[in-house]
Protein backbone atom coordinates (compact mmCIF):
# COMPACT_ATOMS: atom_id res chain seq x y z
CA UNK A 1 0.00 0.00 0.00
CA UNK A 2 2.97 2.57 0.71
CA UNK A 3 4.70 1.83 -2.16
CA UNK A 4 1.46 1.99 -4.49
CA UNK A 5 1.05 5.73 -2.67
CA UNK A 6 4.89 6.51 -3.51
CA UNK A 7 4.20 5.69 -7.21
CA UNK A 8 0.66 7.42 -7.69
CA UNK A 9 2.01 10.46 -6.16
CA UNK A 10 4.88 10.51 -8.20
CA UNK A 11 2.46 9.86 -11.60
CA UNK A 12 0.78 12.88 -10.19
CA UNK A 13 3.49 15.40 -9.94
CA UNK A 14 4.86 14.45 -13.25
CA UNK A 15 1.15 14.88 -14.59
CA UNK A 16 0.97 12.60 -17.93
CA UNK A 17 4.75 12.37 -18.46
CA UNK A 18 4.42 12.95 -21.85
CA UNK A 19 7.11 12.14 -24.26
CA UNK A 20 7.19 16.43 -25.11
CA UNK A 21 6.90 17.32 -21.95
CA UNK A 22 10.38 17.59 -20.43
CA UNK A 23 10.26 15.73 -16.80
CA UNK A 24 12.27 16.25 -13.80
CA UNK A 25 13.03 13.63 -10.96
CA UNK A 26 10.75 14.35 -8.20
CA UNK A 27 13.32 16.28 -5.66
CA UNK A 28 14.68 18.21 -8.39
CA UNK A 29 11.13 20.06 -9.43
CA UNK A 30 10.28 20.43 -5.64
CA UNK A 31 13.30 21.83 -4.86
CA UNK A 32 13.73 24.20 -8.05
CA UNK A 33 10.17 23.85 -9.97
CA UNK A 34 7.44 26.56 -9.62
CA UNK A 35 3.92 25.96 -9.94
CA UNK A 36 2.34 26.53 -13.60
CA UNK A 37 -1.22 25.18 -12.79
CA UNK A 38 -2.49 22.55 -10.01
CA UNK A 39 -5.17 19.71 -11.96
CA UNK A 40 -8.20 18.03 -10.16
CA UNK A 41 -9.36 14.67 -10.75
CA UNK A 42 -12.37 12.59 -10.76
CA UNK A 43 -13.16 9.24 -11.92
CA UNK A 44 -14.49 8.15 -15.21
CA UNK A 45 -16.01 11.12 -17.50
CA UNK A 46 -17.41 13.98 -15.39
CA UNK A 47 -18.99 16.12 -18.33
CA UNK A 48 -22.45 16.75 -16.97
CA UNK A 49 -20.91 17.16 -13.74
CA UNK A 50 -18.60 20.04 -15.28
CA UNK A 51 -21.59 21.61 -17.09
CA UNK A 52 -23.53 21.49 -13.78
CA UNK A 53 -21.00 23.18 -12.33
CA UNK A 54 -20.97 25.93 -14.58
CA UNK A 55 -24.52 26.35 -14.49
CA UNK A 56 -23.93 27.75 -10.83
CA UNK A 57 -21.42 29.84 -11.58
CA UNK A 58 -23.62 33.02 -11.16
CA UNK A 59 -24.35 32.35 -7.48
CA UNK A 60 -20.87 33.76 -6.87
CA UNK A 61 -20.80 36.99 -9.65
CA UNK A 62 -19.33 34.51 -12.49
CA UNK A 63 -20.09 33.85 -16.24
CA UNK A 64 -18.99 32.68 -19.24
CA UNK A 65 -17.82 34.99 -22.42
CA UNK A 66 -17.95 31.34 -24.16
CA UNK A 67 -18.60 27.72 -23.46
CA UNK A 68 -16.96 25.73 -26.18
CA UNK A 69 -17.51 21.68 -25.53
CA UNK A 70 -16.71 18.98 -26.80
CA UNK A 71 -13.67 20.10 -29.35
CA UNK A 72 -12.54 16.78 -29.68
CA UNK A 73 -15.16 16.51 -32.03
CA UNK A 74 -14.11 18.73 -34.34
CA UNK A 75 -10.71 17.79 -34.11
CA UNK A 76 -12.23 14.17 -35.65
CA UNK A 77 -14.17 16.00 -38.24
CA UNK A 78 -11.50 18.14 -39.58
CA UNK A 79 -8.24 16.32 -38.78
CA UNK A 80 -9.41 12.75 -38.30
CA UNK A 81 -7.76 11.58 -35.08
CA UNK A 82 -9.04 10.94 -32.16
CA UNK A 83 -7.25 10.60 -28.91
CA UNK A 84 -9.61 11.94 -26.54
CA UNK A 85 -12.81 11.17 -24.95
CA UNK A 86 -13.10 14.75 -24.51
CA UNK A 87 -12.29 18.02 -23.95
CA UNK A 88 -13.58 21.28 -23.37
CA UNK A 89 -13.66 24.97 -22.47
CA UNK A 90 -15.10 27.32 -20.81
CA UNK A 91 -13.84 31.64 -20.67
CA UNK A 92 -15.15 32.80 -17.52
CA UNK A 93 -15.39 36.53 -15.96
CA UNK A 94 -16.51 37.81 -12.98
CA UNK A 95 -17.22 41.56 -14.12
CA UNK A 96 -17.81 43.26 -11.22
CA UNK A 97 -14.28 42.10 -9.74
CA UNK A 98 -12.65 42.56 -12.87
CA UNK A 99 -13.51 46.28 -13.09
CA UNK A 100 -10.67 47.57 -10.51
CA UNK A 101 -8.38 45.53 -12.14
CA UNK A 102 -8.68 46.55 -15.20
CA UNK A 103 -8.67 50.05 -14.76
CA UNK A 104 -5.47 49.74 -12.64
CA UNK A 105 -3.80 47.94 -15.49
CA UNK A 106 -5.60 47.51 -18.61
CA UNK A 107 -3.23 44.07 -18.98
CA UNK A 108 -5.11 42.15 -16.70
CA UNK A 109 -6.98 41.51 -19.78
CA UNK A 110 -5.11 38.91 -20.79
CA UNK A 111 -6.99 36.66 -18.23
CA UNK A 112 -10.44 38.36 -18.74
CA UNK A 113 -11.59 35.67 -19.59
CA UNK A 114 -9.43 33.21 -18.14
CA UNK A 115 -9.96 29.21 -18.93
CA UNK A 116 -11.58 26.57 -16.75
CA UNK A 117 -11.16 23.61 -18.82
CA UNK A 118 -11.78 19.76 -18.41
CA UNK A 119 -10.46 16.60 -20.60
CA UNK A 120 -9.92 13.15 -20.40
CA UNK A 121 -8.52 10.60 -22.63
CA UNK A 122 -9.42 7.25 -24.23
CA UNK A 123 -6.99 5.66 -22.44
CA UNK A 124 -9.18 4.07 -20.07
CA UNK A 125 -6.60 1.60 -18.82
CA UNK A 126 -3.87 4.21 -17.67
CA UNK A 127 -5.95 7.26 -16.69
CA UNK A 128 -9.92 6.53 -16.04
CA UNK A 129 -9.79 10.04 -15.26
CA UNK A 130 -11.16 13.75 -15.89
CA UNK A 131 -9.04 16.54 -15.34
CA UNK A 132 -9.90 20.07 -14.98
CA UNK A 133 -8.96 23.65 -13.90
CA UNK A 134 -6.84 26.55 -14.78
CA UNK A 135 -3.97 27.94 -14.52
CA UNK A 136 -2.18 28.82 -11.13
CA UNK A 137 -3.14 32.54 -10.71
CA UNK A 138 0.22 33.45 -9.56
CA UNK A 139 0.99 31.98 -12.82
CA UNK A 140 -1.21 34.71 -14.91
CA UNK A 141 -0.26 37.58 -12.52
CA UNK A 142 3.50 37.05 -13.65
CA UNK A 143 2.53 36.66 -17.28
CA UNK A 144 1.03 40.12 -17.49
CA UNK A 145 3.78 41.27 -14.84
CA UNK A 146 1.75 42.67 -12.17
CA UNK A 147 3.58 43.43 -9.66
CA UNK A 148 1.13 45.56 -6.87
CA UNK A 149 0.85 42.96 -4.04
CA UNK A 150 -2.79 44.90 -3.54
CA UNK A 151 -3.93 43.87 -7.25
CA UNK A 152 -2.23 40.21 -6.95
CA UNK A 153 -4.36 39.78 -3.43
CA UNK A 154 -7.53 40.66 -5.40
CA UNK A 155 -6.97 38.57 -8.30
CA UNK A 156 -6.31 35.62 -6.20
CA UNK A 157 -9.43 36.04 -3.93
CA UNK A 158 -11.34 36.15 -7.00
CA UNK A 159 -9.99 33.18 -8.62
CA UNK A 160 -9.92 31.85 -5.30
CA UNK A 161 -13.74 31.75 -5.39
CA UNK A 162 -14.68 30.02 -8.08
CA UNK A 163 -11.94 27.18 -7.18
CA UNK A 164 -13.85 27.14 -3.69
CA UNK A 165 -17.09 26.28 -6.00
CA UNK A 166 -15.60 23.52 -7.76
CA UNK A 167 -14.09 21.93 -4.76
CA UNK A 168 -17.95 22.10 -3.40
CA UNK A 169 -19.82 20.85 -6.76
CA UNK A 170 -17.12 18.56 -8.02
CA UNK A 171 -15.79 17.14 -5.39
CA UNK A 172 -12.25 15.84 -6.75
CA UNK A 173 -10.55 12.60 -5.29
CA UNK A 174 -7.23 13.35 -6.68
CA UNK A 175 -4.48 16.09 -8.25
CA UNK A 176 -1.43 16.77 -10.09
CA UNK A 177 0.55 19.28 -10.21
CA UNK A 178 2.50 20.63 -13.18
CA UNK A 179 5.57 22.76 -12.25
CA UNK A 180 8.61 24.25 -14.72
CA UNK A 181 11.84 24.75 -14.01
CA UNK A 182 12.59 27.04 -16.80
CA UNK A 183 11.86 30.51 -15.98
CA UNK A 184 8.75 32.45 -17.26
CA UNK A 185 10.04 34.82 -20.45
CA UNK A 186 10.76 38.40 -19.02
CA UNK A 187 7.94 40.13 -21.36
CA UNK A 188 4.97 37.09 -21.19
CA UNK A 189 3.14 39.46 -22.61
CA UNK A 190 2.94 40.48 -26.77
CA UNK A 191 1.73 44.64 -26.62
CA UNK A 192 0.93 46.41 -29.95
CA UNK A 193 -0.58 49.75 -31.03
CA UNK A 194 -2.13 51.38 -33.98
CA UNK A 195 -2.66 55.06 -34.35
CA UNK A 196 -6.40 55.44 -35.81
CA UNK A 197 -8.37 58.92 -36.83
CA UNK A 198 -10.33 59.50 -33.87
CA UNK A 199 -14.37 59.57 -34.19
CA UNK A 200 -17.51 60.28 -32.39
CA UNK A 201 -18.89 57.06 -33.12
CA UNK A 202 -16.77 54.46 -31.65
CA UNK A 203 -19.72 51.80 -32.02
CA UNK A 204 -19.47 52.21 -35.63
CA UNK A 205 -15.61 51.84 -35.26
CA UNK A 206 -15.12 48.77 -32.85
CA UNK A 207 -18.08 47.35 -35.50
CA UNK A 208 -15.90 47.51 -38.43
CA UNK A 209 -12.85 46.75 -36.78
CA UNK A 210 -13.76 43.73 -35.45
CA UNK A 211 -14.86 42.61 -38.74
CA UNK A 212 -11.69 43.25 -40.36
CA UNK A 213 -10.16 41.69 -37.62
CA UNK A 214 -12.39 38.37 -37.74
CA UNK A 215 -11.76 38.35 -41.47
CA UNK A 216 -7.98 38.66 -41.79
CA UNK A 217 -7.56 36.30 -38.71
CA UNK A 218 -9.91 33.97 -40.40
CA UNK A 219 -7.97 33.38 -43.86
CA UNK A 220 -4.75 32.42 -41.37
CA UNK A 221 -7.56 29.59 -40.02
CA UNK A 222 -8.01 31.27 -36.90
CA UNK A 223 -11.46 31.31 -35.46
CA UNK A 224 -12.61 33.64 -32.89
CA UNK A 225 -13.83 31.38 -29.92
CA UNK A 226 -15.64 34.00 -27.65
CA UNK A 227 -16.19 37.72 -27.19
CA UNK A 228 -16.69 40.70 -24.69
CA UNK A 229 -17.39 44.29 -24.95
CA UNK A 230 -16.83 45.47 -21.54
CA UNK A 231 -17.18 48.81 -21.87
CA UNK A 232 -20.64 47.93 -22.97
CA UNK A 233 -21.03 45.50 -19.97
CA UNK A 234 -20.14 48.37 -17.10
CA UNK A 235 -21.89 50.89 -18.87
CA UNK A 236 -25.17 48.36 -18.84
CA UNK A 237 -24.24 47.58 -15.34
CA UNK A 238 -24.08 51.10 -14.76
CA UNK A 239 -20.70 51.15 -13.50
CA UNK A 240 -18.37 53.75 -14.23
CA UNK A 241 -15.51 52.73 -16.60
CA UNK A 242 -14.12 55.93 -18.24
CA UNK A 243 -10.57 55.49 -18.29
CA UNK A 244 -10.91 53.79 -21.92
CA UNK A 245 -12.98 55.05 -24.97
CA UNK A 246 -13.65 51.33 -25.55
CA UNK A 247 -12.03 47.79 -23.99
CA UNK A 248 -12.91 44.15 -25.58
CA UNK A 249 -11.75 41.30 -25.84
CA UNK A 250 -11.04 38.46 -28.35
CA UNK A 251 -10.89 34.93 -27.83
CA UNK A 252 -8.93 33.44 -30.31
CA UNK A 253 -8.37 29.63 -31.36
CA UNK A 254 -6.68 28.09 -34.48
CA UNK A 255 -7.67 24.09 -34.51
CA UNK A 256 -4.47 23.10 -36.58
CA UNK A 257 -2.06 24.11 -33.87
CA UNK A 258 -4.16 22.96 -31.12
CA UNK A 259 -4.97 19.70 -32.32
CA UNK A 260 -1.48 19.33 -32.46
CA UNK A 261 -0.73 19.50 -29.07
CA UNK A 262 -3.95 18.27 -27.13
CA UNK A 263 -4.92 15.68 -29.64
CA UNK A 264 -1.43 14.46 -29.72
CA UNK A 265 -0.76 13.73 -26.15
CA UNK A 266 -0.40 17.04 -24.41
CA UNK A 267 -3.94 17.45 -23.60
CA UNK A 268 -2.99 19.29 -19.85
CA UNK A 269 -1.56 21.98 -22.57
CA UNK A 270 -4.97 23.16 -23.09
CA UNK A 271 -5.00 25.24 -19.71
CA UNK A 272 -3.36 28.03 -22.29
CA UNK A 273 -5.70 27.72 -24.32
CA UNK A 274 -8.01 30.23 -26.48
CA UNK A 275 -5.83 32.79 -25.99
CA UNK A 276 -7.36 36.56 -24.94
CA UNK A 277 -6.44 39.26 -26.54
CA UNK A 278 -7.64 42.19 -25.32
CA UNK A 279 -8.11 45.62 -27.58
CA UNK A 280 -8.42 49.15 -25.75
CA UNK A 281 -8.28 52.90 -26.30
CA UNK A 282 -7.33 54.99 -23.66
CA UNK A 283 -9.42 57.97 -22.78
CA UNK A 284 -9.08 61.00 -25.70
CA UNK A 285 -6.67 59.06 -27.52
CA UNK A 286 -6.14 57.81 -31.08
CA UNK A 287 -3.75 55.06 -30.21
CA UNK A 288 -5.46 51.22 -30.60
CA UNK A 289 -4.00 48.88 -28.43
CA UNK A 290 -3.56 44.84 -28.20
CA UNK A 291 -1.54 42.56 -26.31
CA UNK A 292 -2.08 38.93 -25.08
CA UNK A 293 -0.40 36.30 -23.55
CA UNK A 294 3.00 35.07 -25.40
CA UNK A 295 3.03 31.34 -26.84
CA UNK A 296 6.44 31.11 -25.22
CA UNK A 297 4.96 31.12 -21.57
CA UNK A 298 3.63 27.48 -22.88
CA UNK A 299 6.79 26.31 -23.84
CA UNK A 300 8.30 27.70 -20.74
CA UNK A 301 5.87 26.54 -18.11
CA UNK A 302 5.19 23.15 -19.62
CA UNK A 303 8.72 22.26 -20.11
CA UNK A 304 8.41 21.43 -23.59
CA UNK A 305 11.61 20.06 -25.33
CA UNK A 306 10.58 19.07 -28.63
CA UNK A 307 12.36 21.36 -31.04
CA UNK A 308 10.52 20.92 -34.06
CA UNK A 309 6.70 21.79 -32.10
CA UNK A 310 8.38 24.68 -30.57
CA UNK A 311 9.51 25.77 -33.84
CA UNK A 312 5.69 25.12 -35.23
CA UNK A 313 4.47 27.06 -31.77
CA UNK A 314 6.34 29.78 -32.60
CA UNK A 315 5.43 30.39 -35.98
CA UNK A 316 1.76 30.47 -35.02
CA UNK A 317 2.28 33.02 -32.70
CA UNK A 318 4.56 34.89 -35.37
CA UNK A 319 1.67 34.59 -37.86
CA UNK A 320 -0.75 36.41 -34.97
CA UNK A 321 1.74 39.29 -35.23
CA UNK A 322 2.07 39.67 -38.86
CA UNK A 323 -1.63 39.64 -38.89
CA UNK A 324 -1.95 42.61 -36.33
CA UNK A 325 0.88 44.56 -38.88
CA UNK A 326 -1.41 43.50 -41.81
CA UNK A 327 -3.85 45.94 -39.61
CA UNK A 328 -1.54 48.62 -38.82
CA UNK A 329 -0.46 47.70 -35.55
CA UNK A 330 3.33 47.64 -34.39
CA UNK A 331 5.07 46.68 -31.58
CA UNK A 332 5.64 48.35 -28.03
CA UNK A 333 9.10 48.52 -26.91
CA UNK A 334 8.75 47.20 -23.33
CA UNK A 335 10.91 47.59 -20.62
């Protein structure tokens, strides 16, 4: 019995030990690893349970920008493989604590949404098992570099909550952990701007942006997986929000590259995944900005070794910028 305890905890902390996934001896990533994300378990395939779950999410000032199930489906239509009983995703916001944040840094928008997401594979024999969550949120906070311990305490807590629901409605028998030991990069965040000819009608403007946007992004076979206008949302919530002419964000997914890696054995890889980018406008200005989260935190905080997929991760995340330059946009030196 202690030695069978010894070995599933040491499956656990190693997560799937896939073959891409570069894997440390136990005492090494506890004594040198950080934390990317912590995974729950349950036994056998706890869909409903997960869409239950989300179904309660507004008892605790949650909801979802999108709810996108069951991609493993689509990854047979399209691709033809199948290597997973299922996975899916869910972008989730609570507005009303997002507000502060976002107004003290308009980067938090990387994680607004953030992903709760679930999978499990067909391989019944080795892992019986759904796993879900998100990633760590100290984890986020250092991929958009905030550094105010005040903000980092509030984005916590409000993570913090909804992991407090799932514990409740889920009720997981089992985790693993998924630490790297290379650091995060020093900008986890790409940051663009576009100078624009200001207008009075900024409805009009975000309309035919975004349409551009969808269009250009959609001939590179990207799809956009879930949207949110919050300066809409506050002003409907009548909450003020006028530090930005306008603030929404994009959800953006491109099947190819993630079948890629969650189809083909890095399923846990999917806590990355779609990736916000967030648009704003600062009050009385024409400058357009973007910025999301940086493929390279994947490669960092999964430990991935593979050359040739980090050279294919890469390019996708190349391609996102060239698109954005096809649109005017150029980068932001960053400190």
């Amino acid at each position: 019995m202690k030695l069978n305890k010894i070995i599933l905890a040491f499956l656990m902390l190693l997560g799937a030990a896939q073959a891409d996934v570069q894997s440390k001896d136990v005492k090494s990533n506890l004594a040198k690893g950080e934390l990317t994300a912590e995974l729950w378990g349950s036994k056998g395939n706890q869909e409903k349970q997960m869409d239950a779950l989300i179904n309660k999410i507004d008892t605790i000032g949650y909801s979802t920008v999108a709810s996108n199930r069951n991609i493993q489906q689509y990854y047979f239509n399209k691709f033809k493989e199948k290597n997973l009983e299922m996975i899916s995703f869910f972008g989730l916001v609570n507005k009303a604590a997002l507000r502060p944040l976002l107004l003290k840094n308009p980067d938090f928008g990387a994680y607004a949404p953030y992903n709760f997401f679930g999978y499990k594979t067909l391989d019944t024999k080795n892992d019986d098992n759904t796993w879900y969550g998100h990633l760590a949120p100290k984890t986020m906070l250092d991929i958009i570099g905030e550094e105010d311990c005040h903000a980092r305490v509030a984005f916590t807590d409000m993570v913090g909550s909804f992991d407090t629901l799932v514990e409740k409605e889920m009720k997981p028998t089992m985790s693993k952990r998924f630490e790297h030991t290379k650091a995060l990069p020093a900008h986890g965040l790409i940051k663009m701007v576009k100078k624009f000819e200001k207008t009075d009608d900024m409805d009009t403007f975000i309309e035919n942006f975004t349409m551009e946007h969808d269009g250009r992004f959609s001939k590179h076979h990207f799809i956009i997986a879930g949207f949110i206008d919050f300066k809409f949302e506050y002003a409907d919530m009548e909450l003020p929000f006028d530090k930005y002419d306008a603030y929404w964000v994009s959800m953006l997914c491109h099947f190819e590259f993630s079948n890629s890696i969650f189809n083909r054995g890095i399923p846990e890889a999917g806590m990355f995944a779609p990736c916000s980018v967030y648009f704003y406008i600062p009050k009385g200005t024409d400058e357009l900005h973007v910025g999301y989260s940086s493929v390279s935190n994947w490669i960092n905080a999964l430990n991935f070794k593979d050359q040739k997929r980090i050279d294919y991760m890469k390019s996708i995340d190349a391609e996102v910028v060239e698109t954005l330059k096809e649109m005017g946009f150029e980068l932001e030196v960053q400190d």
